[in-house]
C-alpha atoms as a PDB file:
ATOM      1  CA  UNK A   1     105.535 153.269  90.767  1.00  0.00           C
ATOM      2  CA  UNK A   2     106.856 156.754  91.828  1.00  0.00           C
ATOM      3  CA  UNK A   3     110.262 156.613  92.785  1.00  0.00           C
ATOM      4  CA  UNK A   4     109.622 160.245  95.082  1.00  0.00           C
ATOM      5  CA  UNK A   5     107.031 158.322  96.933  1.00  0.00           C
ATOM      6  CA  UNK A   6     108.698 157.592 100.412  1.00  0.00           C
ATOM      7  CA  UNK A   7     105.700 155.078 100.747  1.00  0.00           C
ATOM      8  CA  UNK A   8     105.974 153.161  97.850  1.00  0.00           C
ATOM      9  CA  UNK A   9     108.218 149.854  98.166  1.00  0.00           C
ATOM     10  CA  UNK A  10     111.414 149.475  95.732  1.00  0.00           C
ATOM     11  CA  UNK A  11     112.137 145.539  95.132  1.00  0.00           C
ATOM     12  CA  UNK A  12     115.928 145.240  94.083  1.00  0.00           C
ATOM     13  CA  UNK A  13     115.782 141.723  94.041  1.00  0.00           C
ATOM     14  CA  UNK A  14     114.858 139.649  91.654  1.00  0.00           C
ATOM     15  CA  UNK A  15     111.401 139.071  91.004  1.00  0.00           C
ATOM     16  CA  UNK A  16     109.634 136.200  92.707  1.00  0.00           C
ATOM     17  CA  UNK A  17     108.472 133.553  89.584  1.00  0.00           C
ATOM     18  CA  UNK A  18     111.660 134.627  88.156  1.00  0.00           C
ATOM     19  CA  UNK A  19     113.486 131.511  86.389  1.00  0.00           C
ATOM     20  CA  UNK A  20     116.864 130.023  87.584  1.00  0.00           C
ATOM     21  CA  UNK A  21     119.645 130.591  85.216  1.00  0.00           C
ATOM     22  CA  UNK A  22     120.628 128.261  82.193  1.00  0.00           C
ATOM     23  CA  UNK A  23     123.943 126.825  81.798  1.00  0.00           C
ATOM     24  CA  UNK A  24     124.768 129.121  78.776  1.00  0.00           C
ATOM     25  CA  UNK A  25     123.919 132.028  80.344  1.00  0.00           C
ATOM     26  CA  UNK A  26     125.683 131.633  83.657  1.00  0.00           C
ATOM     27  CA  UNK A  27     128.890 130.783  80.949  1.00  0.00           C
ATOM     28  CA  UNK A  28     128.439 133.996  79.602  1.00  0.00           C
ATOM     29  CA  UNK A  29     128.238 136.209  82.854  1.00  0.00           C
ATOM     30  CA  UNK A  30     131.262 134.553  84.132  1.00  0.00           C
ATOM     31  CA  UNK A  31     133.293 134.867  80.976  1.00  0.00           C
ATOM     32  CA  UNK A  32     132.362 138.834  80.579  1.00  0.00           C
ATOM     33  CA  UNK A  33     133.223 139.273  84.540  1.00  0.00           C
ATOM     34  CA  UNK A  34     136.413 137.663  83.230  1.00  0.00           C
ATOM     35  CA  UNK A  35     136.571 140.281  80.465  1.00  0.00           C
ATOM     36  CA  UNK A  36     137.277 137.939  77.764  1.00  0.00           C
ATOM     37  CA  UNK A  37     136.649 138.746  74.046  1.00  0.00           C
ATOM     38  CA  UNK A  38     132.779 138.434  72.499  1.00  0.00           C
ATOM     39  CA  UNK A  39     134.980 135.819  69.824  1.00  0.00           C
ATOM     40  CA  UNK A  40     136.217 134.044  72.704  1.00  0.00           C
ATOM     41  CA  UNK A  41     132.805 133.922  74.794  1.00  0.00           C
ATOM     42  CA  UNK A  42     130.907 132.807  71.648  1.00  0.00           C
ATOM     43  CA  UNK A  43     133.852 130.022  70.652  1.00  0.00           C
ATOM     44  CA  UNK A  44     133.464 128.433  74.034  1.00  0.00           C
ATOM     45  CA  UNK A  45     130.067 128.560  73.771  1.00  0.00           C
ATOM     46  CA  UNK A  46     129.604 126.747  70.782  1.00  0.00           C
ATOM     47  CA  UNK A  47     132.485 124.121  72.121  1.00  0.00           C
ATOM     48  CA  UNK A  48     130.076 123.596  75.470  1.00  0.00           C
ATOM     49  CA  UNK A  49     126.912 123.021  73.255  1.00  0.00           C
ATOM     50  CA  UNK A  50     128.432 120.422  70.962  1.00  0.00           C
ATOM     51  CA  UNK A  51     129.863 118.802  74.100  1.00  0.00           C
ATOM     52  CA  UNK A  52     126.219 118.521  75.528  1.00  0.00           C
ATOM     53  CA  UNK A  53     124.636 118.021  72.265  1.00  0.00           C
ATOM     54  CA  UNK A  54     127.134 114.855  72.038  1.00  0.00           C
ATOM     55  CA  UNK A  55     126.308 113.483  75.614  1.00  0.00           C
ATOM     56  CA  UNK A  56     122.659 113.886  74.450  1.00  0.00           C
ATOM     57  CA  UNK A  57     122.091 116.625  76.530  1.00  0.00           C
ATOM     58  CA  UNK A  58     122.957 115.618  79.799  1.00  0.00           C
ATOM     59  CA  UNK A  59     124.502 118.359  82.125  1.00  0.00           C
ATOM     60  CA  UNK A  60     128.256 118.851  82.263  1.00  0.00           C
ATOM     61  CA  UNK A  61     127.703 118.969  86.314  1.00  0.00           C
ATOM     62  CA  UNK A  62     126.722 115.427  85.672  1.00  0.00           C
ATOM     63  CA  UNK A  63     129.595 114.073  84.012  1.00  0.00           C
ATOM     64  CA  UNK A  64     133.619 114.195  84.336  1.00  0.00           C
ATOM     65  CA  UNK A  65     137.058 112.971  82.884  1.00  0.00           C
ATOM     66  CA  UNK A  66     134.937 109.751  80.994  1.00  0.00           C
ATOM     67  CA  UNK A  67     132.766 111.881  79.083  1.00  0.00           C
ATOM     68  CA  UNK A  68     135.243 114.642  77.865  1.00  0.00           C
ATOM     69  CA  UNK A  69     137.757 111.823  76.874  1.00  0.00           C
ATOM     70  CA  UNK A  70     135.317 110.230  74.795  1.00  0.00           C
ATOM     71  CA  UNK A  71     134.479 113.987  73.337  1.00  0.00           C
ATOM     72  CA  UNK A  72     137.498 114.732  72.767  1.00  0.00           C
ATOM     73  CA  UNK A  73     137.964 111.270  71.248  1.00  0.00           C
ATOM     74  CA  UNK A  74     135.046 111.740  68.986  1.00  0.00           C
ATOM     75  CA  UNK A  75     136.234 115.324  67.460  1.00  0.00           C
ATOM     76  CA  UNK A  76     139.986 113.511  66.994  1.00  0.00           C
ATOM     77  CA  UNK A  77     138.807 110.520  65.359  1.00  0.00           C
ATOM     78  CA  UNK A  78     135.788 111.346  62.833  1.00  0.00           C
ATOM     79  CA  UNK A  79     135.838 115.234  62.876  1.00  0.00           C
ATOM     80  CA  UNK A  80     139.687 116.002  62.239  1.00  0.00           C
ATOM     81  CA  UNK A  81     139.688 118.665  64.855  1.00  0.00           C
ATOM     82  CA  UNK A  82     143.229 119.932  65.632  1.00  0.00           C
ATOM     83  CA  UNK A  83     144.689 119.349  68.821  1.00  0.00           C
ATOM     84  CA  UNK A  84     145.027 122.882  69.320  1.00  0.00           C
ATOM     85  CA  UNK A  85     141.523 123.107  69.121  1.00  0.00           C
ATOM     86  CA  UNK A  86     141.320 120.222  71.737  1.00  0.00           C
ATOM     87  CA  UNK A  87     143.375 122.507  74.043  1.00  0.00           C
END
């Protein structure tokens, strides 16, 4: 493709196959539009896969206040997790 070439077509979308964007990843663009830390951004991340990996990964747009009490629940009870961490 020759970017001189008034003839030639520039796409500046995405492409047409292309595949939608996973959970983690759309996580990650919004926290770095946020400009938070890479410790921060990877932190959370790791918090929202143990979350799904708990639910047996079922989608956080699927669930609500049930499933993060009995997460947070969980991390209290058998994993000794702070409550500052549950903040």
């Amino acid at each position: 493709m020759d970017p001189c070439n008034p003839r030639e077509r520039i796409s500046l979308g995405p492409p047409a196959a292309s595949k939608p964007k996973g959970l983690f990843q759309v996580m990650r663009e919004k926290m770095r539009l946020a400009h938070m830390s890479q410790f921060t951004e990877k932190t959370y991340t790791h918090w929202a896969k143990r979350f799904v990996a708990f639910h047996r990964g079922k989608h956080p747009r699927e669930m609500g206040a049930e499933e993060i009490t009995q997460f947070l629940s969980y991390l209290a009870a058998y994993k000794n997790v702070s409550a500052a961490t549950q903040n």
